[in-house]
N, C-alpha and C. Protein backbone atom coordinates (compact mmCIF):
# COMPACT_ATOMS: atom_id res chain seq x y z
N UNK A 1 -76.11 105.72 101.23
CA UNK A 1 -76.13 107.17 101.36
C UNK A 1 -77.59 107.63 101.40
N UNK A 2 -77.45 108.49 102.50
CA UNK A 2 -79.29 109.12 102.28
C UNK A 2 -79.38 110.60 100.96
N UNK A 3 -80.38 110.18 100.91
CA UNK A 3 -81.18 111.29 99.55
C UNK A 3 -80.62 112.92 100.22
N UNK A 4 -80.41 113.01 101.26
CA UNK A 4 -80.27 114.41 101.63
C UNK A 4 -78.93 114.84 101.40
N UNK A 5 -78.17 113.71 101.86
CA UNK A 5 -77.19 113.63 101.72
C UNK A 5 -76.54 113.90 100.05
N UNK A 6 -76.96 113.14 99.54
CA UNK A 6 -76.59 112.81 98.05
C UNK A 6 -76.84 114.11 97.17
N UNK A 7 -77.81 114.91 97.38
CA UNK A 7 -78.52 116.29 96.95
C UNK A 7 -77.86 117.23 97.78
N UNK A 8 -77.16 117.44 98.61
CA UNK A 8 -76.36 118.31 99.37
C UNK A 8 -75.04 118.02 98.59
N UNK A 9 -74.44 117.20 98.17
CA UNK A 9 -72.89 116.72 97.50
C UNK A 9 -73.25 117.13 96.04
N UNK A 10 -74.48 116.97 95.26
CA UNK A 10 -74.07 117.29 93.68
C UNK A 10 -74.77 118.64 94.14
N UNK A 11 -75.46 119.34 94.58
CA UNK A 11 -75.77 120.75 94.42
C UNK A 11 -74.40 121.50 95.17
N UNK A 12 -73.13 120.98 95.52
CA UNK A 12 -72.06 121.86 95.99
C UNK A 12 -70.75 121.21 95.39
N UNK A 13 -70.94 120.29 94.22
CA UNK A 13 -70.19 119.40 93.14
C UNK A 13 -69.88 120.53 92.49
N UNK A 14 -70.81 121.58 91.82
CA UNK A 14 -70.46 122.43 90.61
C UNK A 14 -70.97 124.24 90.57
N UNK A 15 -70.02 124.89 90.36
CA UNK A 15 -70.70 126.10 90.90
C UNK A 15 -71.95 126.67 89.86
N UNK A 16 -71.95 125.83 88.78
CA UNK A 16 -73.33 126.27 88.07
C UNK A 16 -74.57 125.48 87.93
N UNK A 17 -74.57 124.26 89.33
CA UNK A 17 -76.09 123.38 89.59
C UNK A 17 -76.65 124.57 90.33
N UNK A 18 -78.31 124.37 89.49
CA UNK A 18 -79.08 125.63 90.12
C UNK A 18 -80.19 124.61 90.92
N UNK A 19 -80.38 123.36 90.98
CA UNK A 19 -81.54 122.71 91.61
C UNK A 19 -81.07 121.34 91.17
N UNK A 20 -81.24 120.48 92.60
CA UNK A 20 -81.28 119.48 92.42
C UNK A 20 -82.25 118.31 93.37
N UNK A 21 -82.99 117.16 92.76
CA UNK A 21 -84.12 116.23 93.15
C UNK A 21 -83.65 115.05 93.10
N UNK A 22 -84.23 114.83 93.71
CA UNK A 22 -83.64 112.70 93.77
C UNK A 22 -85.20 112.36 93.31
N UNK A 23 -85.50 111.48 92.54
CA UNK A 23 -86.75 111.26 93.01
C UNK A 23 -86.76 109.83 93.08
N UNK A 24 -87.80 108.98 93.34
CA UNK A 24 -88.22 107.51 92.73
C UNK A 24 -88.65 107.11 91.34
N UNK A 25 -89.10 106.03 90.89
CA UNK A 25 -89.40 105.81 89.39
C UNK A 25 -90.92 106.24 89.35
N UNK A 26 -91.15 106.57 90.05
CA UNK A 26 -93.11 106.96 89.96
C UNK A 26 -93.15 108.56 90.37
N UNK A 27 -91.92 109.16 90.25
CA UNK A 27 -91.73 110.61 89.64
C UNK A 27 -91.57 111.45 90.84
N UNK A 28 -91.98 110.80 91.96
CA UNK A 28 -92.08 111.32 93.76
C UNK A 28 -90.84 111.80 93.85
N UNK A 29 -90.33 113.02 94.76
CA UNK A 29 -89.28 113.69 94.84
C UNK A 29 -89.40 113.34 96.41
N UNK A 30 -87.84 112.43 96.48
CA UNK A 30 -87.96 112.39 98.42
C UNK A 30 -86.95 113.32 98.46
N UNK A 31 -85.95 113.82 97.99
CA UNK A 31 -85.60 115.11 98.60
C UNK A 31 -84.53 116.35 97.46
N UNK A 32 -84.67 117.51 97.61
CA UNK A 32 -84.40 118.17 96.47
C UNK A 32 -83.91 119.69 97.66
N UNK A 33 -83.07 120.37 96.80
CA UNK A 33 -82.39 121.88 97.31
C UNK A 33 -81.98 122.70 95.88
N UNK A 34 -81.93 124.06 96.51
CA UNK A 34 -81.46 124.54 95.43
C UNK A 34 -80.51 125.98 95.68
N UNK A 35 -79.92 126.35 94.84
CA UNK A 35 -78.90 127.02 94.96
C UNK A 35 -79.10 128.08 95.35
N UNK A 36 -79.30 128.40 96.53
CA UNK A 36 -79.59 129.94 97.40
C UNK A 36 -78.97 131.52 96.66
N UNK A 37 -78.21 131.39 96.01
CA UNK A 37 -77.82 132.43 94.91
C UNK A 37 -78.68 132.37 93.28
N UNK A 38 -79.86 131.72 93.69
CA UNK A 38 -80.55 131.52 92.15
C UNK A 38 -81.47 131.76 92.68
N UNK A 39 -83.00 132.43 91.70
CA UNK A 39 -84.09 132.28 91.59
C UNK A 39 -85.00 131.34 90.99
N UNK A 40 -86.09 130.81 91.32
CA UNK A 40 -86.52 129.59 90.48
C UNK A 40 -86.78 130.05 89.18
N UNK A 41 -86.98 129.37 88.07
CA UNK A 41 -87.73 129.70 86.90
C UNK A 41 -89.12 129.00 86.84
N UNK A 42 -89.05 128.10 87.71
CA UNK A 42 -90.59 127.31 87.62
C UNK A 42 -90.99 127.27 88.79
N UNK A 43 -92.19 127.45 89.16
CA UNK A 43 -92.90 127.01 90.43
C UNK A 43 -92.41 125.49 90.88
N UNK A 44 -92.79 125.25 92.52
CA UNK A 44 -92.84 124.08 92.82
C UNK A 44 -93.70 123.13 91.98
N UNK A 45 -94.81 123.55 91.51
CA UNK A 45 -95.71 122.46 91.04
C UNK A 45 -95.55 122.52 89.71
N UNK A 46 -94.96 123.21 89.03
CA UNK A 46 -94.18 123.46 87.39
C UNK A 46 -92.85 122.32 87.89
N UNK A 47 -92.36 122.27 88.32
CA UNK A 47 -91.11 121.68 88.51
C UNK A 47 -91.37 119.76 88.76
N UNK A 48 -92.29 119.76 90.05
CA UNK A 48 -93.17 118.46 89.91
C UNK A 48 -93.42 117.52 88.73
N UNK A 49 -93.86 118.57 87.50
CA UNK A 49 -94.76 117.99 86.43
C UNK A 49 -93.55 117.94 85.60
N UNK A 50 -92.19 118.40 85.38
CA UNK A 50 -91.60 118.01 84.60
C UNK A 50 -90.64 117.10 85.19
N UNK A 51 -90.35 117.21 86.66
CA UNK A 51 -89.57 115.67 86.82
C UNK A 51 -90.29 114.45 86.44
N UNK A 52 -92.18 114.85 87.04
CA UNK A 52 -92.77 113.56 86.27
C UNK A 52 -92.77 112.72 84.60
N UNK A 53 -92.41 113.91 84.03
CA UNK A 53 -91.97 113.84 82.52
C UNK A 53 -91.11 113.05 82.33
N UNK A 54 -90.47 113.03 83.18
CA UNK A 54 -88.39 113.14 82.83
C UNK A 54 -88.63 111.65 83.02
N UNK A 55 -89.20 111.54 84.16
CA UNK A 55 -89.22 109.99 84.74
C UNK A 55 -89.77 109.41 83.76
N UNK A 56 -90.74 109.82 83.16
CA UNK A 56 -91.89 108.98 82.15
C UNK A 56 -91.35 108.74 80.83
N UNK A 57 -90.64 109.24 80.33
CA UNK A 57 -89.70 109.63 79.63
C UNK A 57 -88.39 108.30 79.53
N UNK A 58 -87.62 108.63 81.11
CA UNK A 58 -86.77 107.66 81.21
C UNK A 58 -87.28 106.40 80.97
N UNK A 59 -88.57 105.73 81.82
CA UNK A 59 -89.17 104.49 81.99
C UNK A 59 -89.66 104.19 80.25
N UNK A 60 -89.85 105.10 79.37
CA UNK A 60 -90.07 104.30 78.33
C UNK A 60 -88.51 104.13 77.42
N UNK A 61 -87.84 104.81 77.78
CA UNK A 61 -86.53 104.47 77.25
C UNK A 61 -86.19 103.43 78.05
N UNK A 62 -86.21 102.75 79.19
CA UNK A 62 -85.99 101.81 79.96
C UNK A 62 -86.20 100.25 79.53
N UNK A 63 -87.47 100.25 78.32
CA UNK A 63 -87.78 99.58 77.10
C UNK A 63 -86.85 99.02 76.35
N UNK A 64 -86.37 99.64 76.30
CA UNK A 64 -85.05 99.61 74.65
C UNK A 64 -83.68 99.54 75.00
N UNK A 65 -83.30 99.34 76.39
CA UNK A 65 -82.08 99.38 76.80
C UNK A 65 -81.28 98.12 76.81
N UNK A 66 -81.83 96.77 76.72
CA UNK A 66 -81.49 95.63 76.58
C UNK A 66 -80.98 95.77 74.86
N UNK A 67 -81.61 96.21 74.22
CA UNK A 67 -80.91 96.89 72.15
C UNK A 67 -79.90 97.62 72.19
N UNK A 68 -80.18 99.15 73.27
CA UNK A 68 -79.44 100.18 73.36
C UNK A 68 -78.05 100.18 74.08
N UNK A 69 -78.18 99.64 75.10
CA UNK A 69 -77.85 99.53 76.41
C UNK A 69 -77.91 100.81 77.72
N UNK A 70 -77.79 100.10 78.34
CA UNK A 70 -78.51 101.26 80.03
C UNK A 70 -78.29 102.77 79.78
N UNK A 71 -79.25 103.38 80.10
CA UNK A 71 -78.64 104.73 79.71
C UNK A 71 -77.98 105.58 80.54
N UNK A 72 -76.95 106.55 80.35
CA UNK A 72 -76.06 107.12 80.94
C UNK A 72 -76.69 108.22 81.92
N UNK A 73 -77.32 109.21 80.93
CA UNK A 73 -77.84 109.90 81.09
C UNK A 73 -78.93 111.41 80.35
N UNK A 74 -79.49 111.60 80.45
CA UNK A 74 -80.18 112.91 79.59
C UNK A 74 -80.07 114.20 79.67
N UNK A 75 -79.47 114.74 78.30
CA UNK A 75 -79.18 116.46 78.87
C UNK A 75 -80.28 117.01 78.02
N UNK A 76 -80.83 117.98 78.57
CA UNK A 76 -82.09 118.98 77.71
C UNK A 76 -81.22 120.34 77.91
N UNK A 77 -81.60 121.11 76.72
CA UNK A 77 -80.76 122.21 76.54
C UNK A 77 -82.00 122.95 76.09
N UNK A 78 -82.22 124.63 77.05
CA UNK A 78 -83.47 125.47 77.42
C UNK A 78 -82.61 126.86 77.16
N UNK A 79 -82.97 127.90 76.35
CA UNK A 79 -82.59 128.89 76.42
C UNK A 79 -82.02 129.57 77.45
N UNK A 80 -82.42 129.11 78.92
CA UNK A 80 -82.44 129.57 80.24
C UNK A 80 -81.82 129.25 80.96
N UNK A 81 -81.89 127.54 81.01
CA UNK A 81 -80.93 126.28 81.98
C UNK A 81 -80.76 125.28 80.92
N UNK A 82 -79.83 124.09 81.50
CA UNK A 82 -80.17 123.04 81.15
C UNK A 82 -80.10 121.74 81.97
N UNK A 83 -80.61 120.61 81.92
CA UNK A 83 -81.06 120.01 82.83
C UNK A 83 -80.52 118.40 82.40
N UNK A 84 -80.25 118.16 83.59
CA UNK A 84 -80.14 116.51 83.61
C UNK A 84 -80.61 115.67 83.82
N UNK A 85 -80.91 114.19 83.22
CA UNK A 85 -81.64 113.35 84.32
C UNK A 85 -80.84 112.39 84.17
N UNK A 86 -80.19 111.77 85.54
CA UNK A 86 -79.37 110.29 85.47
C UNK A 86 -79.72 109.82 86.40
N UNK A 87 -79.72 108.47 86.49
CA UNK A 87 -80.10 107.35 87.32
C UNK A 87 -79.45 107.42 88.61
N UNK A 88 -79.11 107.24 89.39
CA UNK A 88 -78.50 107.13 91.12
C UNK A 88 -78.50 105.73 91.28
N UNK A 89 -79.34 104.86 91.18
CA UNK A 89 -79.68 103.04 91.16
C UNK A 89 -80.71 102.53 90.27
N UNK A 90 -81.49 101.75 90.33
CA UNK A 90 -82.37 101.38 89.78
C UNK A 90 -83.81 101.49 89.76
N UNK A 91 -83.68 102.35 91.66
CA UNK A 91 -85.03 102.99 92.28
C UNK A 91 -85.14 104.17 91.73
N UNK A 92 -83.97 104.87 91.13
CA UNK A 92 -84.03 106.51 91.42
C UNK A 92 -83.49 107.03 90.64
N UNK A 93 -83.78 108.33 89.99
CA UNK A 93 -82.78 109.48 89.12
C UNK A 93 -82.86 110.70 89.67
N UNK A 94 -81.62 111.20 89.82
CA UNK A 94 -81.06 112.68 89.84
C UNK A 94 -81.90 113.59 88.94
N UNK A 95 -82.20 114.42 88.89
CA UNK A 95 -82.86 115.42 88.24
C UNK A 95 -82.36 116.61 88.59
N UNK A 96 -81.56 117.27 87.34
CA UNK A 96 -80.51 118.34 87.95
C UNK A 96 -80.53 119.42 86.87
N UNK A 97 -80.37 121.13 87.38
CA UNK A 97 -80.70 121.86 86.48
C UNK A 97 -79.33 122.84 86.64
N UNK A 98 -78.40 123.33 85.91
CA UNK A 98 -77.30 124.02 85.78
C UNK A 98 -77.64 125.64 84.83
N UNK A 99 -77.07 126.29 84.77
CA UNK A 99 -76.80 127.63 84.18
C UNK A 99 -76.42 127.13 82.74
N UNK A 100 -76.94 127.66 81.96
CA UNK A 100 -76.44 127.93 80.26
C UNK A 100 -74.85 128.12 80.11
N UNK A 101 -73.76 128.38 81.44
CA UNK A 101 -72.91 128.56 81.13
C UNK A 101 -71.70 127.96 81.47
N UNK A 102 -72.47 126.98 82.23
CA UNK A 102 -71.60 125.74 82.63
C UNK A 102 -71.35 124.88 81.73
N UNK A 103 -70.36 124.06 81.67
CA UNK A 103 -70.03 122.99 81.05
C UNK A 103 -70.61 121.39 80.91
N UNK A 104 -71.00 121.21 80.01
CA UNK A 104 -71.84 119.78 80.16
C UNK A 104 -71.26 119.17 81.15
N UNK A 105 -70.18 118.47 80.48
CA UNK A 105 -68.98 117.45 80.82
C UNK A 105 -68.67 117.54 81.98
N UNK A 106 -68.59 118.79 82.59
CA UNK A 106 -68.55 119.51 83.73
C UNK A 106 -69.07 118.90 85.00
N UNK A 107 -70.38 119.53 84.64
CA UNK A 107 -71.35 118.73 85.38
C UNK A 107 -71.60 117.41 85.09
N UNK A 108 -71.73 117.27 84.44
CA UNK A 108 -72.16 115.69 84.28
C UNK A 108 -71.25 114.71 85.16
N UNK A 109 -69.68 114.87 84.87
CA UNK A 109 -68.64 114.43 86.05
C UNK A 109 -68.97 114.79 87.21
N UNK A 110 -69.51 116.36 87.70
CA UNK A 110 -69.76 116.49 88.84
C UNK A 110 -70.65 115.54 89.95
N UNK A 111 -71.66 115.37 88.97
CA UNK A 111 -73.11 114.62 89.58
C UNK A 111 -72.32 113.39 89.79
N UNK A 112 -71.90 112.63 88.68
CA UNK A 112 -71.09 111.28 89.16
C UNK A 112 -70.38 110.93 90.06
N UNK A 113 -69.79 111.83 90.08
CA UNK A 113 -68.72 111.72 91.09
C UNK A 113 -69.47 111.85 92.82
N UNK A 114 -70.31 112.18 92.99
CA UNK A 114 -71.66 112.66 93.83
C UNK A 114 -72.37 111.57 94.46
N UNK A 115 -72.51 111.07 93.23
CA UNK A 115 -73.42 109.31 93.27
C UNK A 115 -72.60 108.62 94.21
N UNK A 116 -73.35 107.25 95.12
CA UNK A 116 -72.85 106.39 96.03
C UNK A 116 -71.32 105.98 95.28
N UNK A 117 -70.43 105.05 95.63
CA UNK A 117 -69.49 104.88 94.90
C UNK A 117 -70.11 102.91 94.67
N UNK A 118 -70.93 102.60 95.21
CA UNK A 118 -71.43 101.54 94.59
C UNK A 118 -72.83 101.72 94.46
N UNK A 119 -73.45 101.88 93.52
CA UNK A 119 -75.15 102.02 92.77
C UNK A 119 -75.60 100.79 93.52
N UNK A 120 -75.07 99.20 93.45
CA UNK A 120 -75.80 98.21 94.03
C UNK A 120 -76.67 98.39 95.22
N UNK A 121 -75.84 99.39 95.97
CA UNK A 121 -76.76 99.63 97.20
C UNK A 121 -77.68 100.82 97.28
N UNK A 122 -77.48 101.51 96.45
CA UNK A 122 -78.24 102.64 96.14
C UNK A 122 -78.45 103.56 97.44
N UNK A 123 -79.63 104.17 97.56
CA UNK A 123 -79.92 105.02 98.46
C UNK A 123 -80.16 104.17 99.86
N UNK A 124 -80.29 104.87 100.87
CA UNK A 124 -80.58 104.27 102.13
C UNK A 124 -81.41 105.31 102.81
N UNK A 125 -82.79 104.97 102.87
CA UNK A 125 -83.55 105.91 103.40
C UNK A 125 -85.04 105.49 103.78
N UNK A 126 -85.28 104.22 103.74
CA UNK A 126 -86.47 103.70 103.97
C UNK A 126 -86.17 102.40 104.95
């Protein structure tokens, strides 16, 4: 599945995803949209610096997962939004931001269900 593709299916998965990014593990966003009935809360280059987080973030939890085991996924909860980060394959995580009034579980099924139906092959775009 291509990245455009994959970010067009979870940003129309749930009616309260307000932005969604694919990126790589070195925090690069190859492709991202967002919900034309929303306003941003962060600039493009505010938004940049916290997927780079998210990623940096994931990769040191990426450490501890052979103890832990693989992780599912990350919800951050913001007075404003709240946000996801889950893996897509082994190259890549979703980085996804919903309304305060959506349902975790919700979304979280949504995005999954979104994802390739086999991760082994992951994205197709290079």
């Amino acid at each position: 599945m291509d990245p455009k593709t994959l970010v067009d299916r979870i940003l129309h998965a749930n009616k309260h995803i307000r932005f969604v990014a694919i990126s790589n593990m070195d925090g690069k966003i190859i492709s991202s949209a967002k919900n034309e009935n929303v306003t941003n809360l962060l600039s493009q280059e505010e938004t940049q610096k916290t997927l780079q987080r998210a990623v940096s973030s994931w990769k040191s939890r990426d450490e501890l997962f052979d103890k832990t085991g693989k992780g599912e996924y990350v919800l951050a909860v913001y007075q404003k939004l709240k946000r996801i980060t889950m893996p897509i394959d082994d190259k890549h995580l979703a980085y996804v931001t919903f309304n305060t009034d959506g349902g975790n579980q919700e979304v979280i099924e949504a995005i999954r269900f979104a994802r390739p139906v086999d991760a082994a092959h992951g994205l197709s775009y290079e």
